[in-house]
N, C-alpha and C. Protein backbone atom coordinates (compact mmCIF):
# COMPACT_ATOMS: atom_id res chain seq x y z
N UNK A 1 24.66 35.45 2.12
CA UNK A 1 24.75 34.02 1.97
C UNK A 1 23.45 33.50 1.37
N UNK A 2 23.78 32.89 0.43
CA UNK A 2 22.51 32.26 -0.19
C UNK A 2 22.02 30.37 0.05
N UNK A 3 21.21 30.20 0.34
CA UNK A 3 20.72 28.57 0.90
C UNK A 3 19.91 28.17 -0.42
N UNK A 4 20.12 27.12 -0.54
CA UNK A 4 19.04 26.34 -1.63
C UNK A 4 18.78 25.07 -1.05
N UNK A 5 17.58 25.16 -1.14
CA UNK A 5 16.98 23.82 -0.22
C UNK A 5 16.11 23.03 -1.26
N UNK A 6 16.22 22.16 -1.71
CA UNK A 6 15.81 21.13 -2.73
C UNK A 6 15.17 19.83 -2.00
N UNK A 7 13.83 20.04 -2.31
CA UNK A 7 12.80 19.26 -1.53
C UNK A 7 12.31 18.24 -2.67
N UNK A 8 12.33 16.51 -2.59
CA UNK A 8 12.35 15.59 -3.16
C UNK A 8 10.65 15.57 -2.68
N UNK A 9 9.73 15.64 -4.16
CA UNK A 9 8.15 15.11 -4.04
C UNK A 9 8.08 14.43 -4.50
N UNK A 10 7.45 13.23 -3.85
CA UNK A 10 7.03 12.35 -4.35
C UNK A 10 5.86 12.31 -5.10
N UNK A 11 5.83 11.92 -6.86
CA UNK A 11 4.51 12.28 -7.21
C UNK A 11 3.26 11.06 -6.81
N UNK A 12 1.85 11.68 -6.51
CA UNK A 12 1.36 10.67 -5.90
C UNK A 12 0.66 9.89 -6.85
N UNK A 13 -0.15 8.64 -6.39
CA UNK A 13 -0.47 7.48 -7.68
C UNK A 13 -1.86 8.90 -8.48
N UNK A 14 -2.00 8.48 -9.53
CA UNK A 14 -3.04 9.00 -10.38
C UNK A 14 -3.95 8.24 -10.09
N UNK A 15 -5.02 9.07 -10.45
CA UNK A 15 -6.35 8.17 -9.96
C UNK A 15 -6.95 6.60 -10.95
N UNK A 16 -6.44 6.79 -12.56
CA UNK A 16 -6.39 5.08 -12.63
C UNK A 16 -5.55 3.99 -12.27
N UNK A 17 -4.35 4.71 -11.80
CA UNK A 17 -3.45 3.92 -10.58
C UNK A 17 -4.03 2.99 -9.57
N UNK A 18 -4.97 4.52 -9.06
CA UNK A 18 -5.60 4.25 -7.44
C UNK A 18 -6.88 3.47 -7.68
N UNK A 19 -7.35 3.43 -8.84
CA UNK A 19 -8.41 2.60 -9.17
C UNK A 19 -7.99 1.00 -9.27
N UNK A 20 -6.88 1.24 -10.10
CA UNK A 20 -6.33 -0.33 -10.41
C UNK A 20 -5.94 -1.17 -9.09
N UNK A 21 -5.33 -0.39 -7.86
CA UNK A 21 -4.99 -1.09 -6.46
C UNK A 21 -6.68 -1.32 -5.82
N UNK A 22 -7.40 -0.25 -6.61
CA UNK A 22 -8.91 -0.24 -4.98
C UNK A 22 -9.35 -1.64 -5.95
N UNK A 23 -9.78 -1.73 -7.21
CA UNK A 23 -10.10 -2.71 -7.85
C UNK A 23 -10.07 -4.21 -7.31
N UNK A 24 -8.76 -3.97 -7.14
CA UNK A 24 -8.18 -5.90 -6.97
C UNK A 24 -8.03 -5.93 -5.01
N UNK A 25 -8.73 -4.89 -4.21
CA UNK A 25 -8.32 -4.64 -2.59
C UNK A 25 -9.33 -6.02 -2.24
N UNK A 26 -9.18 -6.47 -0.99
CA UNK A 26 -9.99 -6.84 -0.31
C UNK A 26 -9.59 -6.91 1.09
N UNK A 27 -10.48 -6.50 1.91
CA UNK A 27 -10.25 -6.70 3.09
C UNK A 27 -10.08 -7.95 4.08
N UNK A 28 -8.90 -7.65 4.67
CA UNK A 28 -7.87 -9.06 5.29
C UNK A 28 -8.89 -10.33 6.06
N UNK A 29 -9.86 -9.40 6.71
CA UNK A 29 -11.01 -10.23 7.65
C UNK A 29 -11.49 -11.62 6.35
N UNK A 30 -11.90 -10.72 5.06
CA UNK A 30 -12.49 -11.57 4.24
C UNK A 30 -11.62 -12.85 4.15
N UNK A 31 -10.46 -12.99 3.89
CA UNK A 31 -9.38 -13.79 3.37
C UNK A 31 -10.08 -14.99 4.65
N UNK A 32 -9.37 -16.57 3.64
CA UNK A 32 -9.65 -17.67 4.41
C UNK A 32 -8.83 -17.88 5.57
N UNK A 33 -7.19 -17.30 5.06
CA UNK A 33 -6.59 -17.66 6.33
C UNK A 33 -4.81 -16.37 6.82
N UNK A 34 -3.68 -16.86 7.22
CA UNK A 34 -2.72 -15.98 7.00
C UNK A 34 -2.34 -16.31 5.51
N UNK A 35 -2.03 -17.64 5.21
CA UNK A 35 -1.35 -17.50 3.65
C UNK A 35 -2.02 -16.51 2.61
N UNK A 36 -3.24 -16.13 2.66
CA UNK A 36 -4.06 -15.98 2.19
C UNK A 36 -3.69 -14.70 2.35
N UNK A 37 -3.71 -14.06 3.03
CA UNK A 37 -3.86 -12.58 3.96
C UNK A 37 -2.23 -12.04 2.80
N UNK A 38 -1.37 -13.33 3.12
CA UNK A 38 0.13 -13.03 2.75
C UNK A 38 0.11 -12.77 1.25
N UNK A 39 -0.46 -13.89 0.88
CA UNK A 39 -0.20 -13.59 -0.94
C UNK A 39 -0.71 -12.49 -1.17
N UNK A 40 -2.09 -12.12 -0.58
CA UNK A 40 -3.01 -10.34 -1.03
C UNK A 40 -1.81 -9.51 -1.28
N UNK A 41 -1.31 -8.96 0.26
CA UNK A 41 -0.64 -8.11 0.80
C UNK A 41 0.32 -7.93 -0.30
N UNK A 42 1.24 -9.18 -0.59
CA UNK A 42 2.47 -9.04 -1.21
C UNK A 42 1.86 -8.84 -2.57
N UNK A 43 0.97 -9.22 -3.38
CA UNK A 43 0.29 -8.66 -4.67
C UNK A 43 0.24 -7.66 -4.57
N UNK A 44 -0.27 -7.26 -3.43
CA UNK A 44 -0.66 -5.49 -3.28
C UNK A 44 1.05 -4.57 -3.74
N UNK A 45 1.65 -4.56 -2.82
CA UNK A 45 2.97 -4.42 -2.58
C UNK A 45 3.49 -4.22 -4.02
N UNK A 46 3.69 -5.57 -4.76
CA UNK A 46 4.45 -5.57 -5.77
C UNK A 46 3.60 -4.58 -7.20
N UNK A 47 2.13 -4.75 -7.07
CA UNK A 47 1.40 -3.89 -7.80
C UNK A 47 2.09 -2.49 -7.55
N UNK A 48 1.64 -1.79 -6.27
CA UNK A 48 1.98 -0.34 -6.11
C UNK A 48 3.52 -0.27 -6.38
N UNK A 49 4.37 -1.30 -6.39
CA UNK A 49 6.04 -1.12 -6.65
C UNK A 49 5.73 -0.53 -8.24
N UNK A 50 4.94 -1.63 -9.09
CA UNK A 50 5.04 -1.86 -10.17
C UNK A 50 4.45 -0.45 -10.88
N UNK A 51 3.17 0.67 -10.34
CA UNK A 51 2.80 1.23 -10.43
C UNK A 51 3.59 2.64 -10.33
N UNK A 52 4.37 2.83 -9.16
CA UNK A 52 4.89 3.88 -8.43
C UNK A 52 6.39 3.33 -8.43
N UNK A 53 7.51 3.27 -9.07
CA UNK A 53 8.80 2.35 -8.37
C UNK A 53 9.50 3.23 -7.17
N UNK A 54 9.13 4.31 -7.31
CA UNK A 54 10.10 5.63 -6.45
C UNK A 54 9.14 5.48 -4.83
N UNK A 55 8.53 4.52 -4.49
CA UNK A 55 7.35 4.86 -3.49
C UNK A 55 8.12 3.78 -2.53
N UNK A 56 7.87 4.38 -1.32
CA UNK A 56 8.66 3.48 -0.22
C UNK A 56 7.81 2.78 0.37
N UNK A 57 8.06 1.69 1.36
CA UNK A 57 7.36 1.20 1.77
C UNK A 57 6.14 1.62 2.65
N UNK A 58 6.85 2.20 3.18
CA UNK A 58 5.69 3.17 4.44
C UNK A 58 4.65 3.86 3.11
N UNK A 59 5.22 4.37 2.00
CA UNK A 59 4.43 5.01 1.10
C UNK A 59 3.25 4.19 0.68
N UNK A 60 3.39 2.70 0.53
CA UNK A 60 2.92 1.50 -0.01
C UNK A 60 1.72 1.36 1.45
N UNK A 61 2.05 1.27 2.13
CA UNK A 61 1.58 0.78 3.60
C UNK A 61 0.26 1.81 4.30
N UNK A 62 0.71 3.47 3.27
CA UNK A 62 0.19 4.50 4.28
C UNK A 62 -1.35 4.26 3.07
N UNK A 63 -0.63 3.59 1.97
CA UNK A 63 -2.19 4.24 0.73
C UNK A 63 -2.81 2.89 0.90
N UNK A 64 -2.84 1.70 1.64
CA UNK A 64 -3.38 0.61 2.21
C UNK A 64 -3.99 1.17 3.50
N UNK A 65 -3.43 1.78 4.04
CA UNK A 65 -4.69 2.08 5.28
C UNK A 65 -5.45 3.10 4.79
N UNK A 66 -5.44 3.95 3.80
CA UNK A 66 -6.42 4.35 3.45
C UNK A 66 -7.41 3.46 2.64
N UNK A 67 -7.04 2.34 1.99
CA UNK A 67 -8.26 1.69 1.80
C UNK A 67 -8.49 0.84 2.37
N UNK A 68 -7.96 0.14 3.56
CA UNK A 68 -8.77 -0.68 4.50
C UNK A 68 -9.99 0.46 5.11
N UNK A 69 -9.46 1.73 5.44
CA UNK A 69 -10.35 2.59 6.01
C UNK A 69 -11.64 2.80 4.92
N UNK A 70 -11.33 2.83 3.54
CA UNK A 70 -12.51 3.20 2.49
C UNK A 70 -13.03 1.93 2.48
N UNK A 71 -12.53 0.74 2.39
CA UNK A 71 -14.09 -0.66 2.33
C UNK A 71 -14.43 -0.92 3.43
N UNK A 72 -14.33 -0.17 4.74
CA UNK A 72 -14.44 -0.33 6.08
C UNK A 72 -14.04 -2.07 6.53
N UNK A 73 -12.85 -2.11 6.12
CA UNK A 73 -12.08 -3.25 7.22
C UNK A 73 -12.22 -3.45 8.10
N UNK A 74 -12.55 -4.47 8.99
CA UNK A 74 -12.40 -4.34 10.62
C UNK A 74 -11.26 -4.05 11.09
N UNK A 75 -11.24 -3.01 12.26
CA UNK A 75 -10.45 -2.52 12.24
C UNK A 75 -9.01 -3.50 13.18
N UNK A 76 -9.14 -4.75 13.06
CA UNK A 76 -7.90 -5.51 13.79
C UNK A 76 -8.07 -6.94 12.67
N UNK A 77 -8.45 -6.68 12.12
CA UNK A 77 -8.80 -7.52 10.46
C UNK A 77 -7.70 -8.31 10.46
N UNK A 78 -6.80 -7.40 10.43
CA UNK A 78 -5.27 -7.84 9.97
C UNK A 78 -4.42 -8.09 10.69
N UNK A 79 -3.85 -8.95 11.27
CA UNK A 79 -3.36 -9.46 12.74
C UNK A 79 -2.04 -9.64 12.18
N UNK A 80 -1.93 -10.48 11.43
CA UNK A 80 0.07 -10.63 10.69
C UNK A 80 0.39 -9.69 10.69
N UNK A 81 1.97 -10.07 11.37
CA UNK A 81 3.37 -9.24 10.95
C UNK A 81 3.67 -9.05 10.01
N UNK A 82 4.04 -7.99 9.08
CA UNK A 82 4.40 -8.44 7.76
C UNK A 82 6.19 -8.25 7.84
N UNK A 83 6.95 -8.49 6.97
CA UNK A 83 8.21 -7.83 7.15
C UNK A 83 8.43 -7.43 5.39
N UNK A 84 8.94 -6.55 4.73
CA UNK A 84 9.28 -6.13 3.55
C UNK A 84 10.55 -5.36 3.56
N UNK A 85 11.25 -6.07 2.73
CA UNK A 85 12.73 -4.97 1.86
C UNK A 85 12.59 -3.55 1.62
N UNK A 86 13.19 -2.44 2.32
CA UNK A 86 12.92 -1.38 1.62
C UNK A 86 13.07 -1.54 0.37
N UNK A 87 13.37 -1.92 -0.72
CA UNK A 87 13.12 -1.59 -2.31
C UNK A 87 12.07 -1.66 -2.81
């Protein structure tokens, strides 16, 4: 019996990708208020959509905590709920 197992990779952003999101980042603490916090986030979001379209949200979400972790964010910076569409 023969099995074929076909494993879906996701390719990851390229590094002038990852430049173009660290570029325009700022950390949530900085922001004046939630609206503020909201418009970033969702710029962010629609950038990495726009960048990556095959990237899920959690995908979007996991390469944001790596750069809150790289401009050293405080680490409860970001207090909003967010909610997003999987697409």
């Amino acid at each position: 019996m023969l099995t074929v197992t076909t494993a879906l990779v996701l390719a990851a952003l390229t590094l002038p990708q990852q430049r173009s999101l660290d570029r325009t980042f700022v950390c949530p603490e900085k922001l004046a208020d939630d609206a503020a916090r909201l418009t970033t986030i969702t710029r962010y979001m629609d950038d990495y959509a726009r960048l990556d379209p095959a990237a899920t949200v959690n995908d979007r979400l996991a390469y944001r905590d790596k750069l809150l972790a790289k401009h050293h964010c405080a680490p409860d910076g970001d207090k909003a709920q967010y909610t997003f569409p999987q697409t």
